[in-house]
PDB file of N, CA and C in Angstrom:
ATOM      1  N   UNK A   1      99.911 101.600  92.232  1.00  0.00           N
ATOM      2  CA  UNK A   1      99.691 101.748  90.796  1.00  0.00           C
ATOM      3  C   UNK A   1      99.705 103.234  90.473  1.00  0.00           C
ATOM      4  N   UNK A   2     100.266 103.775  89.339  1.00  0.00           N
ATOM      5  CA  UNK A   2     100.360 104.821  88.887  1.00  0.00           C
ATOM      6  C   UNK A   2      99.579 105.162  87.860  1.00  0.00           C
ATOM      7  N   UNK A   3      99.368 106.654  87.198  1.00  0.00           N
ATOM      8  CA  UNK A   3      98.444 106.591  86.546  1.00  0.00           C
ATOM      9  C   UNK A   3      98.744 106.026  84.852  1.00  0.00           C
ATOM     10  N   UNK A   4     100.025 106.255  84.189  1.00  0.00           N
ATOM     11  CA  UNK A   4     100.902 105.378  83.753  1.00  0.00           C
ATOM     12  C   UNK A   4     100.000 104.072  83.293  1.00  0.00           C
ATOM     13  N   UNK A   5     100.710 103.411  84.257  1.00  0.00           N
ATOM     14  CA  UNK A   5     100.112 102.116  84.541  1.00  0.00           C
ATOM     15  C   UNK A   5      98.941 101.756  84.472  1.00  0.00           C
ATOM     16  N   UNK A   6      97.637 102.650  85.397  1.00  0.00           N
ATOM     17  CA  UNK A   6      96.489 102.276  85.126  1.00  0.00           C
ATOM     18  C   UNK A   6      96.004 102.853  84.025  1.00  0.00           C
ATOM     19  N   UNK A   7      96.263 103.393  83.553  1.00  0.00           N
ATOM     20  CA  UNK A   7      95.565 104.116  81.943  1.00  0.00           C
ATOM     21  C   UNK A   7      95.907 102.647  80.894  1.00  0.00           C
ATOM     22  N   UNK A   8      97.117 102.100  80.808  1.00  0.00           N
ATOM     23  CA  UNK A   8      97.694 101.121  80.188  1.00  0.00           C
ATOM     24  C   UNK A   8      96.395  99.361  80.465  1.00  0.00           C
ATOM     25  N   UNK A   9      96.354  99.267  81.570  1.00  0.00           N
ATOM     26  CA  UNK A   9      95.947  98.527  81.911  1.00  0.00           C
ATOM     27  C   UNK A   9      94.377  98.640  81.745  1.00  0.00           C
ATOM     28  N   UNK A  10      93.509  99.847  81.707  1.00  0.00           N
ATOM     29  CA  UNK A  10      92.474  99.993  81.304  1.00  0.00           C
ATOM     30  C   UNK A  10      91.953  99.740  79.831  1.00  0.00           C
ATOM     31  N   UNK A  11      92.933 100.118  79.209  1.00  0.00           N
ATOM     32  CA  UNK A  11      93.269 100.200  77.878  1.00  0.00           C
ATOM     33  C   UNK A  11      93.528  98.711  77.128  1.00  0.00           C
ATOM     34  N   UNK A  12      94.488  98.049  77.975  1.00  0.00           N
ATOM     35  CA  UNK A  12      94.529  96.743  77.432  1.00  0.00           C
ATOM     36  C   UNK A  12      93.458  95.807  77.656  1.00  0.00           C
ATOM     37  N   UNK A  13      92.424  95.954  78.436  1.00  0.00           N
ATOM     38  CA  UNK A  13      91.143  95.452  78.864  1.00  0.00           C
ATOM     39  C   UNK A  13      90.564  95.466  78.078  1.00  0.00           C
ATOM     40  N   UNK A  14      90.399  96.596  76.903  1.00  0.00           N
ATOM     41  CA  UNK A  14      89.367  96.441  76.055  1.00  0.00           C
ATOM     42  C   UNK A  14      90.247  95.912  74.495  1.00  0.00           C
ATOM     43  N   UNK A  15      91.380  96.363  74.274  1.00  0.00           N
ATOM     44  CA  UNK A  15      91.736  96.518  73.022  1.00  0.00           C
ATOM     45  C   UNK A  15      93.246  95.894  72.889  1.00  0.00           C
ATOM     46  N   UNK A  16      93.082  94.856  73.795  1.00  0.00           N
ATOM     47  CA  UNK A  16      94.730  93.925  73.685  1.00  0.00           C
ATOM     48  C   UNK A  16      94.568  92.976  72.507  1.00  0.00           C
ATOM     49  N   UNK A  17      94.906  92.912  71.471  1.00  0.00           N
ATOM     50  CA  UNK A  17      94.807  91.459  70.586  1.00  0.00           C
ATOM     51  C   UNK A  17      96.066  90.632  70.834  1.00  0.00           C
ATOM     52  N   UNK A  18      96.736  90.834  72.027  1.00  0.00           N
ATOM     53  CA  UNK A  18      97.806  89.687  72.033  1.00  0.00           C
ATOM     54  C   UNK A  18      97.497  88.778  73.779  1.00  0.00           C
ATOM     55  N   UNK A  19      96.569  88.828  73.914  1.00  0.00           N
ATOM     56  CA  UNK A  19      95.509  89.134  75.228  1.00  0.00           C
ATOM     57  C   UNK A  19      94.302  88.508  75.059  1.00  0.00           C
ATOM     58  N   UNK A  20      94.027  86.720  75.033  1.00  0.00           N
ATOM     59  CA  UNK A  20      92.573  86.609  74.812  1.00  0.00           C
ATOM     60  C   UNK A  20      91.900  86.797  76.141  1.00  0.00           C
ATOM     61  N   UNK A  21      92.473  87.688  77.431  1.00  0.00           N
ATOM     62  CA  UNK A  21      91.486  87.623  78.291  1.00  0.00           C
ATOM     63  C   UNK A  21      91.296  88.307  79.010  1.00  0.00           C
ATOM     64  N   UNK A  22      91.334  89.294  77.841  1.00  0.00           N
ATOM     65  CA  UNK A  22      90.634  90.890  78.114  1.00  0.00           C
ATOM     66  C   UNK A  22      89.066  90.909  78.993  1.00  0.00           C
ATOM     67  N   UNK A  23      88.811  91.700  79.670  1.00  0.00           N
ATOM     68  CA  UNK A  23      87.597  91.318  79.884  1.00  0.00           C
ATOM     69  C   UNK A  23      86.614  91.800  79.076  1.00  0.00           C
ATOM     70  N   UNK A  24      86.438  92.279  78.205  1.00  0.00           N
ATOM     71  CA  UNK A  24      84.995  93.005  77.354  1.00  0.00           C
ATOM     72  C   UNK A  24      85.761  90.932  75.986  1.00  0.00           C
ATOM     73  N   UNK A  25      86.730  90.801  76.130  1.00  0.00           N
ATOM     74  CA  UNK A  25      86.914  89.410  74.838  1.00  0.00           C
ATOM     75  C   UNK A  25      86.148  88.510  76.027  1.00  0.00           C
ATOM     76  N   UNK A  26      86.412  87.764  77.636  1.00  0.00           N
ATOM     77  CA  UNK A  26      85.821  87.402  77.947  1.00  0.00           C
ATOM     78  C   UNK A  26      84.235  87.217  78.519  1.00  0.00           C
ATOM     79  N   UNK A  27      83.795  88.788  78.574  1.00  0.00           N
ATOM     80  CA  UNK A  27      82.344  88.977  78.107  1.00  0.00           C
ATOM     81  C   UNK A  27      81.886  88.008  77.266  1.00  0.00           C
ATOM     82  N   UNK A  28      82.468  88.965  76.090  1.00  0.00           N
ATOM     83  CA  UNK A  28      82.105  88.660  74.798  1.00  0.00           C
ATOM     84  C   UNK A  28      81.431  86.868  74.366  1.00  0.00           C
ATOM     85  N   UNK A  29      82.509  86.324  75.197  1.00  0.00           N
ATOM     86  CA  UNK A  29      82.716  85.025  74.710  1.00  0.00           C
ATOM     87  C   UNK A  29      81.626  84.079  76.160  1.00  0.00           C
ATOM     88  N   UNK A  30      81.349  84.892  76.821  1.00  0.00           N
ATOM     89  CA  UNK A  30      80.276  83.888  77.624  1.00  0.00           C
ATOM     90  C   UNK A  30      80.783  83.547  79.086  1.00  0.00           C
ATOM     91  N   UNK A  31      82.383  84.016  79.252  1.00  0.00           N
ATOM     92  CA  UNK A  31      83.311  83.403  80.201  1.00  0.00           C
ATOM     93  C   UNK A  31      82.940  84.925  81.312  1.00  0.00           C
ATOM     94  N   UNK A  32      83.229  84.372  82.797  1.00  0.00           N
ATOM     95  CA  UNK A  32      83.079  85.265  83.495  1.00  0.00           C
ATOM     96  C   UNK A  32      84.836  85.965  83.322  1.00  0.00           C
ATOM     97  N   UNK A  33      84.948  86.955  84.197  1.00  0.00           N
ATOM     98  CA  UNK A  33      86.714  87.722  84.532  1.00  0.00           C
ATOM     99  C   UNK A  33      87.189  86.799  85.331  1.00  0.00           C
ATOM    100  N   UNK A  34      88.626  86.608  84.773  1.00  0.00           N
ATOM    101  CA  UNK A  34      89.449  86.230  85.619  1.00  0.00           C
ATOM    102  C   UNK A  34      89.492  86.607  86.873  1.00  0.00           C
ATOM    103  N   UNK A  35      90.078  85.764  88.170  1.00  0.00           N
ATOM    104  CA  UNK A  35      89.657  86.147  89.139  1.00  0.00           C
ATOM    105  C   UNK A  35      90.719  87.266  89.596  1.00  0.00           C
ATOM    106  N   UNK A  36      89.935  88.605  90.343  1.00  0.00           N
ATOM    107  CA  UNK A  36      91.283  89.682  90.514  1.00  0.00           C
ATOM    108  C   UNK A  36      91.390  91.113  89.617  1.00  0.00           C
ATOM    109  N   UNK A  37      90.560  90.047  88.152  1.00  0.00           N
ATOM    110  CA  UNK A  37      90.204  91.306  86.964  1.00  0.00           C
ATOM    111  C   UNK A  37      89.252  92.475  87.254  1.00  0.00           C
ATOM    112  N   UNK A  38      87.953  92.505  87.911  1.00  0.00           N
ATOM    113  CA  UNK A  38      87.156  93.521  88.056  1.00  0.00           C
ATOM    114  C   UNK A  38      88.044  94.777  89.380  1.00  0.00           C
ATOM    115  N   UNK A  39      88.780  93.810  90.215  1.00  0.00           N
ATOM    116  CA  UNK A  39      89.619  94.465  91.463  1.00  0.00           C
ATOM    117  C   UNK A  39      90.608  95.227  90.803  1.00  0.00           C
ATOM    118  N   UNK A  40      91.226  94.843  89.778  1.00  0.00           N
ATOM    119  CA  UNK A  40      92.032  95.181  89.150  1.00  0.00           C
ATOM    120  C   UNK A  40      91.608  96.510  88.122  1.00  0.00           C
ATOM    121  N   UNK A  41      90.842  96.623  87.578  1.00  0.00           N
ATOM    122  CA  UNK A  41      90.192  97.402  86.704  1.00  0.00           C
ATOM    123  C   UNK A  41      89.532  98.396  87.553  1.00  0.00           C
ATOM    124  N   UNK A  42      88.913  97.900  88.544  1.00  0.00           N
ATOM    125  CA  UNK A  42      87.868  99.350  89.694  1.00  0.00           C
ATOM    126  C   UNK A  42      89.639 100.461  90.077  1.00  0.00           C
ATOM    127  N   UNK A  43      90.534  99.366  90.443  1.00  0.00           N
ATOM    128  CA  UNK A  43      91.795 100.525  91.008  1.00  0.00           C
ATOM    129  C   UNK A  43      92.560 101.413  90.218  1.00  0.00           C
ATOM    130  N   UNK A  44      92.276 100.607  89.086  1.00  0.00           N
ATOM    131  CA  UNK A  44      92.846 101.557  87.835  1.00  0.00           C
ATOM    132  C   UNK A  44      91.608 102.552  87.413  1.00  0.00           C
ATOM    133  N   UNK A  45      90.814 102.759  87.518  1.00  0.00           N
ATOM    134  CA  UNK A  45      89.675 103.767  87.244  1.00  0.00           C
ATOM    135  C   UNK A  45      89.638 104.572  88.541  1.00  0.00           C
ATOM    136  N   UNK A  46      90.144 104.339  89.955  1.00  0.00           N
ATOM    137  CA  UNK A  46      90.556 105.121  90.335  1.00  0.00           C
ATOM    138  C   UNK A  46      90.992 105.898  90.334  1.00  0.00           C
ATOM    139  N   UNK A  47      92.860 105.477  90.090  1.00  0.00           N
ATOM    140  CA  UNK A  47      94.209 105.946  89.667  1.00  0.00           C
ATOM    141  C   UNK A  47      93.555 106.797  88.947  1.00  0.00           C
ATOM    142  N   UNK A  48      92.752 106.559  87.879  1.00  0.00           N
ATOM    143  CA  UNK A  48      92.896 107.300  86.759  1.00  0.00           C
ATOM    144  C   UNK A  48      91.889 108.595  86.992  1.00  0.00           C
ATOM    145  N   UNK A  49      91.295 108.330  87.655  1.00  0.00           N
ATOM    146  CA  UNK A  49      90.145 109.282  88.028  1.00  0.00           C
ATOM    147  C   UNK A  49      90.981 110.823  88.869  1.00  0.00           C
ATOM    148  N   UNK A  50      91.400 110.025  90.185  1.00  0.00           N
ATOM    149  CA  UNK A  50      92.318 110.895  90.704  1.00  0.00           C
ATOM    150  C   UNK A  50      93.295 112.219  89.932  1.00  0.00           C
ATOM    151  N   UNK A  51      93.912 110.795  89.229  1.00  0.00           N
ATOM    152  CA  UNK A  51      95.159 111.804  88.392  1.00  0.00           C
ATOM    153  C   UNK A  51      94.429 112.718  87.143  1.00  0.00           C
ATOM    154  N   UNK A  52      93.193 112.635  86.764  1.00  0.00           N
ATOM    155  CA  UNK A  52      92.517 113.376  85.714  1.00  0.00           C
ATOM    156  C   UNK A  52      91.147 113.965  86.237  1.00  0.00           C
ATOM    157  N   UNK A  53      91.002 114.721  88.024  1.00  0.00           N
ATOM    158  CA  UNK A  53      90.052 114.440  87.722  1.00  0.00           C
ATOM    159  C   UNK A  53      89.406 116.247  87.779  1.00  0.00           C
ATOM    160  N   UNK A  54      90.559 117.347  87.582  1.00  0.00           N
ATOM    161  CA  UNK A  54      90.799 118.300  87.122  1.00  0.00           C
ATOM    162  C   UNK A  54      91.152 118.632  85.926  1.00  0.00           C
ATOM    163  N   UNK A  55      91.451 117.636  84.773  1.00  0.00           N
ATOM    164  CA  UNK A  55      91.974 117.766  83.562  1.00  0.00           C
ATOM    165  C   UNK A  55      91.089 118.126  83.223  1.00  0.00           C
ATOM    166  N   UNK A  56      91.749 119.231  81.769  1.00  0.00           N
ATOM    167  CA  UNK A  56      90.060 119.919  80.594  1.00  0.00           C
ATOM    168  C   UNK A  56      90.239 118.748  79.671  1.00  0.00           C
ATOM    169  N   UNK A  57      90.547 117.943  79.655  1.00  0.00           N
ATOM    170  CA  UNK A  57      90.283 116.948  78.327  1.00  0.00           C
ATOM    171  C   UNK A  57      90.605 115.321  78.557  1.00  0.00           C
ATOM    172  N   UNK A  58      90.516 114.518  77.879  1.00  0.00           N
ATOM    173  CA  UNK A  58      90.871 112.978  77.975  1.00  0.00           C
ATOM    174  C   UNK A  58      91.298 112.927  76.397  1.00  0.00           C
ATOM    175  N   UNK A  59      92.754 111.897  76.741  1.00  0.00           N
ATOM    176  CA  UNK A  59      92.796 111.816  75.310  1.00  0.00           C
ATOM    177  C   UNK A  59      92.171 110.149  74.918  1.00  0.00           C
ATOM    178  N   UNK A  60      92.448 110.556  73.611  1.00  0.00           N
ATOM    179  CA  UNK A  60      90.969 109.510  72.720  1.00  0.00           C
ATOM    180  C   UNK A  60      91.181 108.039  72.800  1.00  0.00           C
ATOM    181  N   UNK A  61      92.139 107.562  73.194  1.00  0.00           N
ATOM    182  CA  UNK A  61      92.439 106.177  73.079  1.00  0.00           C
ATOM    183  C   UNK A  61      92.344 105.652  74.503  1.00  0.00           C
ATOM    184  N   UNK A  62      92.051 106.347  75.463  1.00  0.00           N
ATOM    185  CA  UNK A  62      91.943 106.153  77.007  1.00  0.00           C
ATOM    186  C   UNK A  62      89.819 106.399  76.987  1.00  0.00           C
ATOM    187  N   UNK A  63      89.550 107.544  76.361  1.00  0.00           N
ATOM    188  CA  UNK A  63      88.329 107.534  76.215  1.00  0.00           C
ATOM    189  C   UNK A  63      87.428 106.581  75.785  1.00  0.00           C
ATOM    190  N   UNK A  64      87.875 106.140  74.532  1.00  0.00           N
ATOM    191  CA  UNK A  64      87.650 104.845  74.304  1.00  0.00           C
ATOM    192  C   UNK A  64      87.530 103.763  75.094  1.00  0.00           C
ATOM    193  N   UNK A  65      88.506 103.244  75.446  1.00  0.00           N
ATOM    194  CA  UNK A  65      88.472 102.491  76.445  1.00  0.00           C
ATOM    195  C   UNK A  65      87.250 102.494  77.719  1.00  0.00           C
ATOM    196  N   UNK A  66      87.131 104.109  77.851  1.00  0.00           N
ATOM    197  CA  UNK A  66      86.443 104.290  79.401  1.00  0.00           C
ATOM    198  C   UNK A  66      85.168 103.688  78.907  1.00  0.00           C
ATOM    199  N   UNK A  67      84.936 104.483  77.563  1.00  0.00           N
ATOM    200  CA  UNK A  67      83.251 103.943  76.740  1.00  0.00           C
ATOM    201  C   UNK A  67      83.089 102.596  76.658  1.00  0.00           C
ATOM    202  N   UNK A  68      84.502 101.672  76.156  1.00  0.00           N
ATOM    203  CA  UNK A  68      83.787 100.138  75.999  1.00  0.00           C
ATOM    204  C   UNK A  68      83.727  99.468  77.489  1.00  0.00           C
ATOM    205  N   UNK A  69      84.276 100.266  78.376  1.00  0.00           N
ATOM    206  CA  UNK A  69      84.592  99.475  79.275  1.00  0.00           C
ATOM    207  C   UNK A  69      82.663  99.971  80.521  1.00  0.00           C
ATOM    208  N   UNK A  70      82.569 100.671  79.956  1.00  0.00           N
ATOM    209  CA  UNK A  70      81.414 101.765  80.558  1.00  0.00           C
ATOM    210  C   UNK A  70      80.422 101.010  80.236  1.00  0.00           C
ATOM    211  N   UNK A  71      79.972 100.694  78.921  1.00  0.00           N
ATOM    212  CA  UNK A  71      79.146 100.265  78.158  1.00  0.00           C
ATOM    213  C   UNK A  71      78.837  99.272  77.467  1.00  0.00           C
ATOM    214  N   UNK A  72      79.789  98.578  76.721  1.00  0.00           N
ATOM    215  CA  UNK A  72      79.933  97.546  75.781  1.00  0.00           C
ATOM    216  C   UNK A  72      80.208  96.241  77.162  1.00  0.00           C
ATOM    217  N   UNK A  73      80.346  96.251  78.326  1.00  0.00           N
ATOM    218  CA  UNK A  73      80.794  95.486  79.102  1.00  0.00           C
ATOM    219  C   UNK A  73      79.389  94.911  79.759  1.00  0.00           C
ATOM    220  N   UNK A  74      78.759  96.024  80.139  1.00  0.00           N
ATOM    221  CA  UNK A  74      77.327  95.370  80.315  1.00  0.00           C
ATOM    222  C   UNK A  74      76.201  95.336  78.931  1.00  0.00           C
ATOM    223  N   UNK A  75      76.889  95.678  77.900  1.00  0.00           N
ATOM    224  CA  UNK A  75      75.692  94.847  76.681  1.00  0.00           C
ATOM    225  C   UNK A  75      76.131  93.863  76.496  1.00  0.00           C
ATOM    226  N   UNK A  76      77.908  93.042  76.887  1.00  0.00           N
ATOM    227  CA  UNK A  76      77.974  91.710  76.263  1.00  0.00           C
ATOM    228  C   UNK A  76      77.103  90.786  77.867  1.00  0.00           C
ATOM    229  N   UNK A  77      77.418  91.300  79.107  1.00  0.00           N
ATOM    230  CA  UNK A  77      76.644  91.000  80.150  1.00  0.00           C
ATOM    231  C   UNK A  77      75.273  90.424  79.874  1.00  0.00           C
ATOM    232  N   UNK A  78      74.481  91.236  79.295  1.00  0.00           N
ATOM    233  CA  UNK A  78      73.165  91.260  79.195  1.00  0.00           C
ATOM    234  C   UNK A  78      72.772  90.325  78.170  1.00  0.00           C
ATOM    235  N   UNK A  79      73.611  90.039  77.038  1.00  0.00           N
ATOM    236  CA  UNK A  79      73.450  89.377  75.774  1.00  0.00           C
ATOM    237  C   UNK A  79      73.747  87.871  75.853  1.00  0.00           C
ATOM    238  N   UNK A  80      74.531  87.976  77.104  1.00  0.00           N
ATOM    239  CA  UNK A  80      74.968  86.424  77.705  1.00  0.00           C
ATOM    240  C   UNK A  80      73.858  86.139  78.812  1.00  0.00           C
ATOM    241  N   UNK A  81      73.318  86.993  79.445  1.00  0.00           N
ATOM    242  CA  UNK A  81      72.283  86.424  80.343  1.00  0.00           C
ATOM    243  C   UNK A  81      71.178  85.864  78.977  1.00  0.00           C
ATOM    244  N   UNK A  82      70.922  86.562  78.017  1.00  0.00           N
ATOM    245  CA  UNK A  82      69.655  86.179  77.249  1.00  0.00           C
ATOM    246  C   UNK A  82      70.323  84.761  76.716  1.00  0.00           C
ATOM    247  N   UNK A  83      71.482  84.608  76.436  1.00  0.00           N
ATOM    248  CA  UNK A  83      71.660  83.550  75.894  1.00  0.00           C
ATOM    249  C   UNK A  83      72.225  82.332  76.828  1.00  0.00           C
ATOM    250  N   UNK A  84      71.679  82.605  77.888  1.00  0.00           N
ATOM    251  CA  UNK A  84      71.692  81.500  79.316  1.00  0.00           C
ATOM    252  C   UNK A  84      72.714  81.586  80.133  1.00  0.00           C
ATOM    253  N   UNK A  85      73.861  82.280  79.653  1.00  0.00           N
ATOM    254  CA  UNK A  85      75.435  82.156  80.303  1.00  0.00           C
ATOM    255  C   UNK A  85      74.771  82.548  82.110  1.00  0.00           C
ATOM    256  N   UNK A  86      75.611  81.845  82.656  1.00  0.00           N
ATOM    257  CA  UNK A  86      75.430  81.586  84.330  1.00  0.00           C
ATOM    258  C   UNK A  86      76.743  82.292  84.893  1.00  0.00           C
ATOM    259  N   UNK A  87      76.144  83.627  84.830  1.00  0.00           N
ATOM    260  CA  UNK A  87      77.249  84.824  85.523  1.00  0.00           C
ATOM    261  C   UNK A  87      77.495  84.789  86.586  1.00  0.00           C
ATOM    262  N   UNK A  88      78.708  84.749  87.560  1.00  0.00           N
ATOM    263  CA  UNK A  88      78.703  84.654  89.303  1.00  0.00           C
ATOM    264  C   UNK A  88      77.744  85.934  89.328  1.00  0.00           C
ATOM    265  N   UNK A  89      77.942  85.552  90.304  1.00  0.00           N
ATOM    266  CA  UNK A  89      76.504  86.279  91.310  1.00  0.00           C
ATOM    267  C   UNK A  89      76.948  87.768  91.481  1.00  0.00           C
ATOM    268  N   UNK A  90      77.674  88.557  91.671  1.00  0.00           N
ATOM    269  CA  UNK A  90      77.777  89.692  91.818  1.00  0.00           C
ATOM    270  C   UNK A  90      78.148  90.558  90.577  1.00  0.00           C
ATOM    271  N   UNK A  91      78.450  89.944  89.526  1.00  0.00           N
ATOM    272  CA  UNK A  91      78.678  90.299  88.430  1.00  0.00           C
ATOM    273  C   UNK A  91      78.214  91.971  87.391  1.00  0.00           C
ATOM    274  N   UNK A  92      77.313  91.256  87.842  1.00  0.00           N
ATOM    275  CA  UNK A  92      76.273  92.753  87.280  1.00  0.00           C
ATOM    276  C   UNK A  92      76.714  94.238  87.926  1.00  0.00           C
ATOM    277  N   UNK A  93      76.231  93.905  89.358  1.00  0.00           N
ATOM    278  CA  UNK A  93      77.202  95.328  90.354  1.00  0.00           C
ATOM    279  C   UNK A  93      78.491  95.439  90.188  1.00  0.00           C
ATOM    280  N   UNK A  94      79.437  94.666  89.849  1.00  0.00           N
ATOM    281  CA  UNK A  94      80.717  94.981  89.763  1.00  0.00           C
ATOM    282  C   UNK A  94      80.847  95.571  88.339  1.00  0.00           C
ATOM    283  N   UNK A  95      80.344  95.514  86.893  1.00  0.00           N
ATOM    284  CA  UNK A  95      80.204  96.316  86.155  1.00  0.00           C
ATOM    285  C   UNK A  95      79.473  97.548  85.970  1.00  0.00           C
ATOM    286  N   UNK A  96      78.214  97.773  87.025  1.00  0.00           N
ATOM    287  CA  UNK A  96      77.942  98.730  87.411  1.00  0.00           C
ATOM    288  C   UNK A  96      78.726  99.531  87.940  1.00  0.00           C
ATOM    289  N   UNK A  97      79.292  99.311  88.399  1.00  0.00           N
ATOM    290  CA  UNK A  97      80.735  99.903  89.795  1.00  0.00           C
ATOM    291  C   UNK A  97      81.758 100.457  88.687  1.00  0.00           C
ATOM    292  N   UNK A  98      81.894  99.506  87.519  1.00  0.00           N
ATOM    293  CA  UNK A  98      82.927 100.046  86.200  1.00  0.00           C
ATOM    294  C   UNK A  98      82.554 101.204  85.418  1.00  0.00           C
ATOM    295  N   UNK A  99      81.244 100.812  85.207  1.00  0.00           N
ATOM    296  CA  UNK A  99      80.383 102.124  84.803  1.00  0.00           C
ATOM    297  C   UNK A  99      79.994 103.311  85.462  1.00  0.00           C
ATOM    298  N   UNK A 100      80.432 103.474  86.577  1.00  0.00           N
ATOM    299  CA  UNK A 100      79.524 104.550  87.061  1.00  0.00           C
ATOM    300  C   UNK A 100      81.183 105.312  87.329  1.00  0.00           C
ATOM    301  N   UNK A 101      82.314 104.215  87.404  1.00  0.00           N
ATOM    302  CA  UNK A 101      83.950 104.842  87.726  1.00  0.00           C
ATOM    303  C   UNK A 101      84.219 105.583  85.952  1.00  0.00           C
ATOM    304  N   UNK A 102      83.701 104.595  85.143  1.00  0.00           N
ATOM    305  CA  UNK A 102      84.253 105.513  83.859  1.00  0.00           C
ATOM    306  C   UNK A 102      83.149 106.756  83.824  1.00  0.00           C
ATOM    307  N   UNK A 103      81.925 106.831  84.219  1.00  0.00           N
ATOM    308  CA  UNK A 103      81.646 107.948  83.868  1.00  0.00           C
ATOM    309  C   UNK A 103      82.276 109.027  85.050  1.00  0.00           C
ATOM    310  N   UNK A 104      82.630 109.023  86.402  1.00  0.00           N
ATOM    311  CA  UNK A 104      83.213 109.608  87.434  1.00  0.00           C
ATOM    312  C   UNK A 104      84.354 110.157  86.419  1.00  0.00           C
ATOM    313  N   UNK A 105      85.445 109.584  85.711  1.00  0.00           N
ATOM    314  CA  UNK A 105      86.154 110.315  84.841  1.00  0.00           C
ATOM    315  C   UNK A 105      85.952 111.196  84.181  1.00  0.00           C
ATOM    316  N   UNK A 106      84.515 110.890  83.068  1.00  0.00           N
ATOM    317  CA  UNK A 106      84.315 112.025  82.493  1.00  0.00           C
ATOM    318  C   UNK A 106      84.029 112.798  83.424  1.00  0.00           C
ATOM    319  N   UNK A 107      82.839 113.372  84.460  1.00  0.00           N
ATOM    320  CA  UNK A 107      82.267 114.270  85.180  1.00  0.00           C
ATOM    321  C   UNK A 107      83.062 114.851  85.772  1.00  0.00           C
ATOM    322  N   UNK A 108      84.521 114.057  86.312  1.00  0.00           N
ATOM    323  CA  UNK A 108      85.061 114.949  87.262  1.00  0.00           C
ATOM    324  C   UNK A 108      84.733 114.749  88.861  1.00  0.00           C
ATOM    325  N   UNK A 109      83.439 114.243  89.274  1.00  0.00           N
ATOM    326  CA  UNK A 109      83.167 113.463  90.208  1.00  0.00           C
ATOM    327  C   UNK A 109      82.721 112.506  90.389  1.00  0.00           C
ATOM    328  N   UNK A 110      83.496 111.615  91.999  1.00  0.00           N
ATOM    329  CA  UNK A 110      83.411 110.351  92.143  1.00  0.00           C
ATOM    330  C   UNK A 110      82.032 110.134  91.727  1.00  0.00           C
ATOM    331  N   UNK A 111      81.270 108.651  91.308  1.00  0.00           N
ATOM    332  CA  UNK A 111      79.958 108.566  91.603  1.00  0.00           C
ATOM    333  C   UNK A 111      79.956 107.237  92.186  1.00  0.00           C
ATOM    334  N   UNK A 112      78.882 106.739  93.345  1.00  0.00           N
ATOM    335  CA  UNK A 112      78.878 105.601  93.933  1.00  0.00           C
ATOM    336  C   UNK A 112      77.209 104.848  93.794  1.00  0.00           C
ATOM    337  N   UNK A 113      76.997 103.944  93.930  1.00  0.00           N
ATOM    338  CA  UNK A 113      75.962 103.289  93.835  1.00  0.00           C
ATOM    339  C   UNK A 113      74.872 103.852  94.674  1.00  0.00           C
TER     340      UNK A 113
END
């Protein structure tokens, strides 16, 4: 994967409307990720980390993304546990793992659990 590619693919995760199964839409909606989606999303926050992780800036529509995907991913998480949704079991750490890769972007360094 290139960075290309994973910037695209990060991006369509949060903000595809031709795409009901985005993962922050399947949050949203109570459904766990497709299977492959969180694997898929940690390698592209890689990619992307790597290829930016000397850059002075991020541009805004990738930033975005890093934020809903950072943040808005474990408030729909949390909003579905209150409202009973039965998350697989590792769920939580693997958006932790999303969150701690989008903030590794901003900082500039990796961060790990």
């Amino acid at each position: 994967m290139n960075y290309e590619i994973a910037r695209k693919l990060l991006i369509d995760q949060t903000t595809s409307p031709d795409n009901p199964d985005t993962l922050l839409t399947r949050l949203q909606q109570g459904k766990p990720p497709v299977p492959g989606q969180v694997t898929s999303i940690l390698l592209a926050l890689k990619v992307v980390f790597e290829a930016l992780k000397t850059a002075p800036s991020l541009d805004r529509e990738l930033a975005f993304a890093l934020y809903q995907l950072g943040i808005k991913a474990q408030k729909f998480f949390v909003m579905g546990r209150k409202a009973g949704v039965d998350w697989p079991p590792l769920l939580n750490e693997d958006l932790v793992r999303i969150s701690l890769a989008s903030e590794s972007i901003f900082s500039g360094t990796w961060q790990t659990l």
